[in-house]
C-alpha atoms as a PDB file:
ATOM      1  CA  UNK A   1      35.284  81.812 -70.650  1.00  0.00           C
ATOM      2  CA  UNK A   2      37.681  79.136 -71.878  1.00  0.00           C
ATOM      3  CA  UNK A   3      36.738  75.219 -70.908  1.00  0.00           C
ATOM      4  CA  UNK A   4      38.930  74.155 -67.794  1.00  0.00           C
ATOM      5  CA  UNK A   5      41.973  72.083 -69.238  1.00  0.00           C
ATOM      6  CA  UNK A   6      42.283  68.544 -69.208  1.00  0.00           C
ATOM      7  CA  UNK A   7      45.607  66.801 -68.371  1.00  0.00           C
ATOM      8  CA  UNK A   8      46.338  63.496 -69.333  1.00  0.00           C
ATOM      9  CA  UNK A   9      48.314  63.473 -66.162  1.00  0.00           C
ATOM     10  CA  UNK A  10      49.702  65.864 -63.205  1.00  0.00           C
ATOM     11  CA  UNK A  11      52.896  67.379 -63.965  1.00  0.00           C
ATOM     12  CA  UNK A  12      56.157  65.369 -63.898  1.00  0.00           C
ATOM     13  CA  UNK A  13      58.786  67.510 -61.965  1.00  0.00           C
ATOM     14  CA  UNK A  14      61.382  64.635 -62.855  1.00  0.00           C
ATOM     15  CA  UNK A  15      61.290  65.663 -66.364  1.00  0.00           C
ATOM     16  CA  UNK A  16      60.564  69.617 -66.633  1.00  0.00           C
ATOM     17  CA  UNK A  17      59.616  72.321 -62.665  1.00  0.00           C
ATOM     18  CA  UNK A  18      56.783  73.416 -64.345  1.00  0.00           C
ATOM     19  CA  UNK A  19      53.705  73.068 -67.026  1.00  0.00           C
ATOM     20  CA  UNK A  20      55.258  75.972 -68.924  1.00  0.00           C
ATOM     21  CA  UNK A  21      58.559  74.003 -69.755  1.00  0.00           C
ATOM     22  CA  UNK A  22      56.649  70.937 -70.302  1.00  0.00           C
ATOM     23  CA  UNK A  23      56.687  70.877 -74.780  1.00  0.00           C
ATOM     24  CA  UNK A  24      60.664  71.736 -74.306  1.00  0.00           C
ATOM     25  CA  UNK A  25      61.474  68.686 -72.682  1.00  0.00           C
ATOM     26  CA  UNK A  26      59.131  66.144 -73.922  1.00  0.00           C
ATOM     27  CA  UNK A  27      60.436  67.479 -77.090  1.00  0.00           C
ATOM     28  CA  UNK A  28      63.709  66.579 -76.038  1.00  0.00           C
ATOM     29  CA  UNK A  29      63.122  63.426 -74.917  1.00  0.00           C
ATOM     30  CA  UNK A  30      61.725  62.213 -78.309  1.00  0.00           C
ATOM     31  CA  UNK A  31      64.722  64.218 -80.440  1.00  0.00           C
ATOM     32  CA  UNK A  32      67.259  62.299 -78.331  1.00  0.00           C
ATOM     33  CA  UNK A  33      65.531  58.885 -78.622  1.00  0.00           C
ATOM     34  CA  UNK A  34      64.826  58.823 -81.812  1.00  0.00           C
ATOM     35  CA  UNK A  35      67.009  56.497 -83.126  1.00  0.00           C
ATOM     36  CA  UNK A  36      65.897  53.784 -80.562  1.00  0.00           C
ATOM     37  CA  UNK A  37      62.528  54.227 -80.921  1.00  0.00           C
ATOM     38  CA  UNK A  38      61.742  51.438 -83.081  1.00  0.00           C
ATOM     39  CA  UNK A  39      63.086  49.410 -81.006  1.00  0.00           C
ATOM     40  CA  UNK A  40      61.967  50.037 -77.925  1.00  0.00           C
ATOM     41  CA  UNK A  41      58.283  50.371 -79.517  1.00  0.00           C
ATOM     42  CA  UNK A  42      59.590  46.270 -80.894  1.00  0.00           C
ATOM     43  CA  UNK A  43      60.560  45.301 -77.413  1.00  0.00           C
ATOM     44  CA  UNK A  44      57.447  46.646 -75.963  1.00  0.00           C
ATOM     45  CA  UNK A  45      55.362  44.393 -78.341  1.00  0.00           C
ATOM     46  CA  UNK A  46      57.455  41.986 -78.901  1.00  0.00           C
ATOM     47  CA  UNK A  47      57.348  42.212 -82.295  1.00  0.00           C
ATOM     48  CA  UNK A  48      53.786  41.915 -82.995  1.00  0.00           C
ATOM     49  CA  UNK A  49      53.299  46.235 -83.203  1.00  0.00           C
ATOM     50  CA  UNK A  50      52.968  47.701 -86.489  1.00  0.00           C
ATOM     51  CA  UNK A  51      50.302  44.141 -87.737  1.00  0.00           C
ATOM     52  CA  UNK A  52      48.256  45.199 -84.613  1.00  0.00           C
ATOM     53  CA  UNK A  53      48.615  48.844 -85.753  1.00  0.00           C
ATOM     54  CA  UNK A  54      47.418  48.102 -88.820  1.00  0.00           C
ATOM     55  CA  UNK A  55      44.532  46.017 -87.602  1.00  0.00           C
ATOM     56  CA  UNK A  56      43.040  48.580 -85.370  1.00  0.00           C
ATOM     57  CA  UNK A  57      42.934  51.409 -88.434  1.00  0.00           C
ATOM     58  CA  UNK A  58      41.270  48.363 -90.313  1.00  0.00           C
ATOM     59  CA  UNK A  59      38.680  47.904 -87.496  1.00  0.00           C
ATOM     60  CA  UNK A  60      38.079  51.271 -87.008  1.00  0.00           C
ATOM     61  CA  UNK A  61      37.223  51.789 -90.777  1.00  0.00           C
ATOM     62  CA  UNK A  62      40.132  53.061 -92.880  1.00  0.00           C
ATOM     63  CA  UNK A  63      40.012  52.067 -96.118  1.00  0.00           C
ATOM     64  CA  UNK A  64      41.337  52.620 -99.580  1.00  0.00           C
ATOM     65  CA  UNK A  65      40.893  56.078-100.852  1.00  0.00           C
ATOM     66  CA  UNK A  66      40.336  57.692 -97.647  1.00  0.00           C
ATOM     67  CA  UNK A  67      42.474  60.538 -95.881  1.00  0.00           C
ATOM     68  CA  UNK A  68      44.709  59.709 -92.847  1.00  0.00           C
ATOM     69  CA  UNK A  69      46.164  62.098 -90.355  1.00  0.00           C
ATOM     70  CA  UNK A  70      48.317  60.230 -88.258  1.00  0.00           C
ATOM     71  CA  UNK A  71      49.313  63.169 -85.377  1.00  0.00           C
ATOM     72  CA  UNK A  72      52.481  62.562 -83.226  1.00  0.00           C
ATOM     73  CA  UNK A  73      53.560  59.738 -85.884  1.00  0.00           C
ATOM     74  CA  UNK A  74      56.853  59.561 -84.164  1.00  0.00           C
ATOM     75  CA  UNK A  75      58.951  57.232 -87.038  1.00  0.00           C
ATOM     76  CA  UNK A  76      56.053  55.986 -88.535  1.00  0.00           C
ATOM     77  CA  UNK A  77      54.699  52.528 -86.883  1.00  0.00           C
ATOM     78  CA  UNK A  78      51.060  53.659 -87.793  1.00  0.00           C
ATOM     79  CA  UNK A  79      51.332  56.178 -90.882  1.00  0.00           C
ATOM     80  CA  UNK A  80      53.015  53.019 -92.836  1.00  0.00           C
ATOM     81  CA  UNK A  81      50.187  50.473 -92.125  1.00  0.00           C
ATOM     82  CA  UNK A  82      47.855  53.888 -92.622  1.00  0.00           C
ATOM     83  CA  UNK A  83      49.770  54.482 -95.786  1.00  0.00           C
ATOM     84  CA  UNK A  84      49.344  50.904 -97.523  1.00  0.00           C
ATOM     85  CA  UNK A  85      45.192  50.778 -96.103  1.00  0.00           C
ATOM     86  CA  UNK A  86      44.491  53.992 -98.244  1.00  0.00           C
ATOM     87  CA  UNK A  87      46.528  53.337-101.036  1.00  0.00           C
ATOM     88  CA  UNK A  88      47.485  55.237-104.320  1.00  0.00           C
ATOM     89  CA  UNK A  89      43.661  56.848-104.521  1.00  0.00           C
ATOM     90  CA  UNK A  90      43.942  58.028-100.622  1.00  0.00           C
ATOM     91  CA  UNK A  91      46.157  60.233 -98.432  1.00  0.00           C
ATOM     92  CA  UNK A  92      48.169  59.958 -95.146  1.00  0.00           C
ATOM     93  CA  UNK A  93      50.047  62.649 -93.684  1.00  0.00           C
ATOM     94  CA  UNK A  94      52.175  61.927 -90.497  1.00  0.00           C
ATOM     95  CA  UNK A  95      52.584  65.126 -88.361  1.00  0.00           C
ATOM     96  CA  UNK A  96      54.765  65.423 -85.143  1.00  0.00           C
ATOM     97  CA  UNK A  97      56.485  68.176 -83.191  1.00  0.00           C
ATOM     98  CA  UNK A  98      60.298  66.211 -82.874  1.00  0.00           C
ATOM     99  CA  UNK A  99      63.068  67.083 -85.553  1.00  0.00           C
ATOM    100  CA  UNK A 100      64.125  63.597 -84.498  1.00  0.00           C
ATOM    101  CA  UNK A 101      61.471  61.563 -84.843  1.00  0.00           C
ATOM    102  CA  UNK A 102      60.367  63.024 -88.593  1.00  0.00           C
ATOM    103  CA  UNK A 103      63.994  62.744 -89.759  1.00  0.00           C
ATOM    104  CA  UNK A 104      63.799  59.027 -88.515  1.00  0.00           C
ATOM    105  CA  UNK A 105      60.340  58.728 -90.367  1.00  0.00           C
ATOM    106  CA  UNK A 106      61.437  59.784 -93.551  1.00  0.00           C
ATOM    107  CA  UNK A 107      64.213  56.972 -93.752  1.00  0.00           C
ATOM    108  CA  UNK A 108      60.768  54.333 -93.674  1.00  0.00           C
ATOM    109  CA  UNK A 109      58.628  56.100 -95.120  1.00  0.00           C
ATOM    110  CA  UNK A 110      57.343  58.209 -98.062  1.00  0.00           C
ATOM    111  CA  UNK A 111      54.518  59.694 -96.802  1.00  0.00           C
ATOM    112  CA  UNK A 112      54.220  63.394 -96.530  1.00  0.00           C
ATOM    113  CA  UNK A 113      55.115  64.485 -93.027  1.00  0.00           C
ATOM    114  CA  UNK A 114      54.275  67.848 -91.651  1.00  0.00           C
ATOM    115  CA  UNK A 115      55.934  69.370 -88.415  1.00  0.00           C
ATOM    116  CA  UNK A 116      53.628  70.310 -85.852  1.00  0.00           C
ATOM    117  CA  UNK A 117      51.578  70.106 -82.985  1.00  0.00           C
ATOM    118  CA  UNK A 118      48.277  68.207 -82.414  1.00  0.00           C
ATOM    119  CA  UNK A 119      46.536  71.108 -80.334  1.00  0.00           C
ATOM    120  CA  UNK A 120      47.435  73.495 -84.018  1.00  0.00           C
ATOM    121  CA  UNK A 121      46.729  71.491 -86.734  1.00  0.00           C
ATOM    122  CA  UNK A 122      47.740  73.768 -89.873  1.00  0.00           C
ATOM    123  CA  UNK A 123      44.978  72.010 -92.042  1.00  0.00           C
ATOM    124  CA  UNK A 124      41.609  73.411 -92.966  1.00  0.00           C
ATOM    125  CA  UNK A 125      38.537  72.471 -91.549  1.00  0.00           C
ATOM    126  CA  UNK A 126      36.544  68.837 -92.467  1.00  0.00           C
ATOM    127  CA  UNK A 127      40.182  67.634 -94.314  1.00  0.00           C
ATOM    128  CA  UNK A 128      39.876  64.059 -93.230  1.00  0.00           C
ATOM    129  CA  UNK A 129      38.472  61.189 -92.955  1.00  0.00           C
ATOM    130  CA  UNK A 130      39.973  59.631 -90.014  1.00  0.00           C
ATOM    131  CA  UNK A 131      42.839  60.943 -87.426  1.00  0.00           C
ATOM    132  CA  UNK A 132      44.902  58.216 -85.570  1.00  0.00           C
ATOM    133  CA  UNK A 133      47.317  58.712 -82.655  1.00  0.00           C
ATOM    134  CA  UNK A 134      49.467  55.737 -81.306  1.00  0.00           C
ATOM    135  CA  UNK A 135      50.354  55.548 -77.915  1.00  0.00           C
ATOM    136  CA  UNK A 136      51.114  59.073 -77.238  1.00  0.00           C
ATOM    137  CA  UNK A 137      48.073  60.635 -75.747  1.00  0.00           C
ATOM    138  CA  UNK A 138      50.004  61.108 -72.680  1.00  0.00           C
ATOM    139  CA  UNK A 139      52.477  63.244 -74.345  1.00  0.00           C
ATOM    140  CA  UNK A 140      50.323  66.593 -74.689  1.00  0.00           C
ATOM    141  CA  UNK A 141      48.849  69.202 -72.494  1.00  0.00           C
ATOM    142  CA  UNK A 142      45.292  69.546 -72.883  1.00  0.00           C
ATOM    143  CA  UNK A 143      43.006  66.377 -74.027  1.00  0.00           C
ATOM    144  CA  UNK A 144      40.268  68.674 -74.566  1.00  0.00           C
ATOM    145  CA  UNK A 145      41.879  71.265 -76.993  1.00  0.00           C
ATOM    146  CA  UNK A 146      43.273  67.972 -78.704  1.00  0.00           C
ATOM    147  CA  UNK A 147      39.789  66.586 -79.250  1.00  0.00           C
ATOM    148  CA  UNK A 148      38.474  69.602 -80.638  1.00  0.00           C
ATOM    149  CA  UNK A 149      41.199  69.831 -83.215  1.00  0.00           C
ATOM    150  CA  UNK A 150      40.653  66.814 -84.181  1.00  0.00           C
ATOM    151  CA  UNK A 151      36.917  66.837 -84.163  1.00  0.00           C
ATOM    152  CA  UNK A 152      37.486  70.201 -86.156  1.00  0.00           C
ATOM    153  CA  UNK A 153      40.068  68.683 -88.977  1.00  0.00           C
ATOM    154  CA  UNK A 154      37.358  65.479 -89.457  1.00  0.00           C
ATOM    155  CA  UNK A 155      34.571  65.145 -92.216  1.00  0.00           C
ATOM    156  CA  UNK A 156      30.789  65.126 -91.183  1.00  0.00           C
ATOM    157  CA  UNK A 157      31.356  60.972 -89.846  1.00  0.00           C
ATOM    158  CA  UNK A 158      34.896  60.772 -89.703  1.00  0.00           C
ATOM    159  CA  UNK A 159      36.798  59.092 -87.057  1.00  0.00           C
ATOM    160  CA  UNK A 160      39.133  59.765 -84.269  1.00  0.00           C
ATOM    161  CA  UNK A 161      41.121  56.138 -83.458  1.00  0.00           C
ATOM    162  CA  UNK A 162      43.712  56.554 -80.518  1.00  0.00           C
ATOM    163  CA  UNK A 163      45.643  53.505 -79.039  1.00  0.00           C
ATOM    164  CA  UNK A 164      46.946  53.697 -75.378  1.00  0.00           C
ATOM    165  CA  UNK A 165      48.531  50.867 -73.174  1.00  0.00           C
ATOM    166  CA  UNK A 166      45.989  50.279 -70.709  1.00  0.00           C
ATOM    167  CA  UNK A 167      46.352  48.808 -66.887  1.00  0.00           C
ATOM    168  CA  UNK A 168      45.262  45.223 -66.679  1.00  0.00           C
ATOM    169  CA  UNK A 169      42.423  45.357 -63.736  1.00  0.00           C
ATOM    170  CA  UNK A 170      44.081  42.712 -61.393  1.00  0.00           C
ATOM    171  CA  UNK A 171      47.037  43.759 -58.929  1.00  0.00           C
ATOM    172  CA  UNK A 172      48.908  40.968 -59.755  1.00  0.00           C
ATOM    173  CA  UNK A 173      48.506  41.944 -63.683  1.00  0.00           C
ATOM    174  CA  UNK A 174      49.633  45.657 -62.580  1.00  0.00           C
ATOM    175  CA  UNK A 175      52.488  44.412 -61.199  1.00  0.00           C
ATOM    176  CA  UNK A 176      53.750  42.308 -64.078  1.00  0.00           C
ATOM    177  CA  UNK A 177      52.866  44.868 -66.583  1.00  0.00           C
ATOM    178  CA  UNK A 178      54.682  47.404 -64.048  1.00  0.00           C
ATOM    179  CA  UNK A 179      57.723  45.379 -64.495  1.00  0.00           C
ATOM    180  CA  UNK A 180      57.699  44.665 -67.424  1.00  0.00           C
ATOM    181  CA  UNK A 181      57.808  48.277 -68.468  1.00  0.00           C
ATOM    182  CA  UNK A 182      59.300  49.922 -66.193  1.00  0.00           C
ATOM    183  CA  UNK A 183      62.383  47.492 -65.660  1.00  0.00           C
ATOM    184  CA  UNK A 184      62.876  44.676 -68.001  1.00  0.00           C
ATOM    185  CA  UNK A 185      62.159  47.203 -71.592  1.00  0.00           C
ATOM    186  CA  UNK A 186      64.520  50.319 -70.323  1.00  0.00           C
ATOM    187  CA  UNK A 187      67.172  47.470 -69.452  1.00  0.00           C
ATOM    188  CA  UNK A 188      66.791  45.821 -72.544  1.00  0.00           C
ATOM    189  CA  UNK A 189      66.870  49.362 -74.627  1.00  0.00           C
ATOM    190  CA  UNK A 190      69.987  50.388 -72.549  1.00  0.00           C
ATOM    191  CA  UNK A 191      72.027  47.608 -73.300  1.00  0.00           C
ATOM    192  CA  UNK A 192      70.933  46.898 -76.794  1.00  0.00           C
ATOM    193  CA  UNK A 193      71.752  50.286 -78.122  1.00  0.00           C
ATOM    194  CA  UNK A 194      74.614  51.154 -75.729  1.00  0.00           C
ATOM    195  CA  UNK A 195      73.101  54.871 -75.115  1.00  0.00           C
ATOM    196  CA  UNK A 196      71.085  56.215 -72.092  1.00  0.00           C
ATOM    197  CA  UNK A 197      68.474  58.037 -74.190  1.00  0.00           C
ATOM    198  CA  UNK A 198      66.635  54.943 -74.856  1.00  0.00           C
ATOM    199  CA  UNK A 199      66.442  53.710 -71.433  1.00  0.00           C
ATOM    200  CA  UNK A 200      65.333  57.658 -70.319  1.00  0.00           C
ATOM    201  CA  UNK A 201      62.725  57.923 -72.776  1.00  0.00           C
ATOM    202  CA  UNK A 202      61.230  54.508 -71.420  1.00  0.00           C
ATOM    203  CA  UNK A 203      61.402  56.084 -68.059  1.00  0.00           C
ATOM    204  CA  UNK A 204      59.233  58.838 -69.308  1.00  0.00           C
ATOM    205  CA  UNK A 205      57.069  56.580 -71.218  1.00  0.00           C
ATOM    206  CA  UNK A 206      56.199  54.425 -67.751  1.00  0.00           C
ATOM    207  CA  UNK A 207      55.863  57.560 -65.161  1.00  0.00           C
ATOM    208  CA  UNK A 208      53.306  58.549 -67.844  1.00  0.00           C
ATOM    209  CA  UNK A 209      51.214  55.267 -68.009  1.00  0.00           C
ATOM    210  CA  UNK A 210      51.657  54.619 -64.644  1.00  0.00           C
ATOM    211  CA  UNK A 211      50.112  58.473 -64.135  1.00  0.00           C
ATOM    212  CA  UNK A 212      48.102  58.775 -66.893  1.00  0.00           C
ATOM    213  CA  UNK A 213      44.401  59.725 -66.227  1.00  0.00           C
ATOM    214  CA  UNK A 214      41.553  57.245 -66.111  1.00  0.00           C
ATOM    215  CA  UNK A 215      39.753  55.674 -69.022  1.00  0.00           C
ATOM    216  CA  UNK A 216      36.381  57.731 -67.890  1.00  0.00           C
ATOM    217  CA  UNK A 217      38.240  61.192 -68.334  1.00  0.00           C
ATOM    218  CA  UNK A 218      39.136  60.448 -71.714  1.00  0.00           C
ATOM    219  CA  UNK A 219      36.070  59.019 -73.284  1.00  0.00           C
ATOM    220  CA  UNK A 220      34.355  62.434 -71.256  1.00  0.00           C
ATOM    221  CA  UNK A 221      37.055  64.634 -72.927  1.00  0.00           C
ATOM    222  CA  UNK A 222      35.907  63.149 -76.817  1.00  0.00           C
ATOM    223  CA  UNK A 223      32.459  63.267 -76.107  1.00  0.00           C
ATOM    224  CA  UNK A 224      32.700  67.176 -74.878  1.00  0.00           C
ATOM    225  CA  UNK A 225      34.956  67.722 -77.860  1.00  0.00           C
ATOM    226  CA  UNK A 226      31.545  66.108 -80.108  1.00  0.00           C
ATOM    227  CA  UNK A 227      32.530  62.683 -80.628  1.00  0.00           C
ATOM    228  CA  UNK A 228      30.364  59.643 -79.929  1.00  0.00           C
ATOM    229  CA  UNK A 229      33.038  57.642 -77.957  1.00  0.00           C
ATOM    230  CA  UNK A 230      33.764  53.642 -77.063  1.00  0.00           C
ATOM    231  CA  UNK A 231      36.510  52.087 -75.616  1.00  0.00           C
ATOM    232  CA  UNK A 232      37.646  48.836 -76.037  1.00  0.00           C
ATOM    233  CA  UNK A 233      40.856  46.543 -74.770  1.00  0.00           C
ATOM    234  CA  UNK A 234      43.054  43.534 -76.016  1.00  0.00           C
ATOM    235  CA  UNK A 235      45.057  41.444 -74.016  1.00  0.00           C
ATOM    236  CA  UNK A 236      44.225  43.137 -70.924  1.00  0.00           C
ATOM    237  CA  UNK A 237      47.194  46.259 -71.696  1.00  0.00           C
ATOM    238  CA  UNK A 238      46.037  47.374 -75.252  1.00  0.00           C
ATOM    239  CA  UNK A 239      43.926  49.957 -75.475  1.00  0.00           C
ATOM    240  CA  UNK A 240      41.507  51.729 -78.331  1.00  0.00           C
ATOM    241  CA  UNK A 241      39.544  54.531 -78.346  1.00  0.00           C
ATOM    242  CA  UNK A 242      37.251  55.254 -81.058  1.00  0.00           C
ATOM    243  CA  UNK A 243      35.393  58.497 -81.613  1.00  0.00           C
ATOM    244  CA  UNK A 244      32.180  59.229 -84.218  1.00  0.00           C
ATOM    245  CA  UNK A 245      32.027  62.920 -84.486  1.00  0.00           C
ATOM    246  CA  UNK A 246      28.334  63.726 -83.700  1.00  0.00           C
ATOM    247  CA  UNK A 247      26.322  64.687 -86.461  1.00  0.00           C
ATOM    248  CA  UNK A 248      25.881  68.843 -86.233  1.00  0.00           C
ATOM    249  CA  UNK A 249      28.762  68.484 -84.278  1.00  0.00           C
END
């Protein structure tokens, strides 16, 4: 019998009626804001992204020669900072399901980009060293079948690094970050590129945080998947997870 699934969050009628249709029209949403994405991801951070990006694969271990899967790369915030770490001697392959977002990739990048899913990953088994994911954890079906790709794809040691936006603890934090997010960012996005994708695709992004599963049922998810998993936050709304697979796992 087949593990129970485990959904990053409960299914967003506003968007798509039922789980079935759900890949369709998050697929859609990230095709149509495609263009904007950089800089809504640049308004979100206010400018500080792709250095803390590149920090966290530092942190977490990349380094030159190594292989990088970067899964749901989107235009290519992490695979570029992944790209420079490993260098000429390593590897990094960005790999996302949007037409959109890999045509907007390969504009900024040169990396090899590969058009797929993170629950199929069409590479043999023990392929990498690490896997990364930036802030789109929320965006799939099934954390558990994610894990176990990626647990499946790493070397004997490698490492899963995923960054999420986490909810500060205080109320008065949740309602700032709340806000900020959900109000000031869309507006921003609407008005600085004239088009309502941008602002719709922010909608989507803070349903999902604001949804999203609890830190506990993700670090339970890697470590059932064979990871050895931590958890750590910056700024009070940054968050990284970092999973070890398990030796014999």
């Amino acid at each position: 019998m087949s593990p129970p699934e485990v959904p990053p969050h409960p299914t967003l009628t506003k968007y798509y009626a039922t789980a079935e249709e759900r890949d369709a029209a998050v697929r859609q949403l990230f095709d149509a804001g495609a263009k904007d994405y950089e800089l809504v991801c640049w308004l979100m951070s206010m400018g500080t992204g792709e250095a803390y990006r590149g920090q966290v694969l530092k942190d977490a271990g990349l380094a030159a020669g190594m292989r990088l899967l970067d899964v749901a790369t989107g235009t290519g915030l992490v695979l570029r900072s992944g790209t420079e770490i490993v260098g000429p001697g390593g590897l990094a392959i960005g790999l996302d399901p949007s037409t959109g977002m890999l045509h907007e990739c390969r504009t900024r990048s040169q990396a090899p980009l590969v058009q797929a899913r993170g629950e199929q990953l069409p590479f043999a088994s023990g392929h990498f060293d690490m896997v990364s994911m930036g802030y789109a954890l929320r965006h799939v079906p099934d954390l558990l079948l994610l894990f176990n790709e990626y647990r499946r794809v790493l070397k004997p040691g490698g490492r899963v690094v995923i960054l999420e936006v986490a909810q500060p603890e205080s109320t008065i934090g949740r309602r700032l970050n709340k806000m900020f997010l959900q109000t000031i960012v869309p507006r921003i996005a609407r008005i600085s590129t004239g088009r309502a994708d941008a602002k719709r695709m922010m909608d989507y992004f803070w349903d999902t945080i604001e949804q999203c599963v609890p830190p506990d049922v993700i670090l339970s998810a890697l470590t059932r998947a064979g990871f050895e998993a931590t958890r750590t936050v910056t700024g009070g709304v940054l968050g990284q997870y970092l999973g070890t697979v398990k030796a014999g796992a």
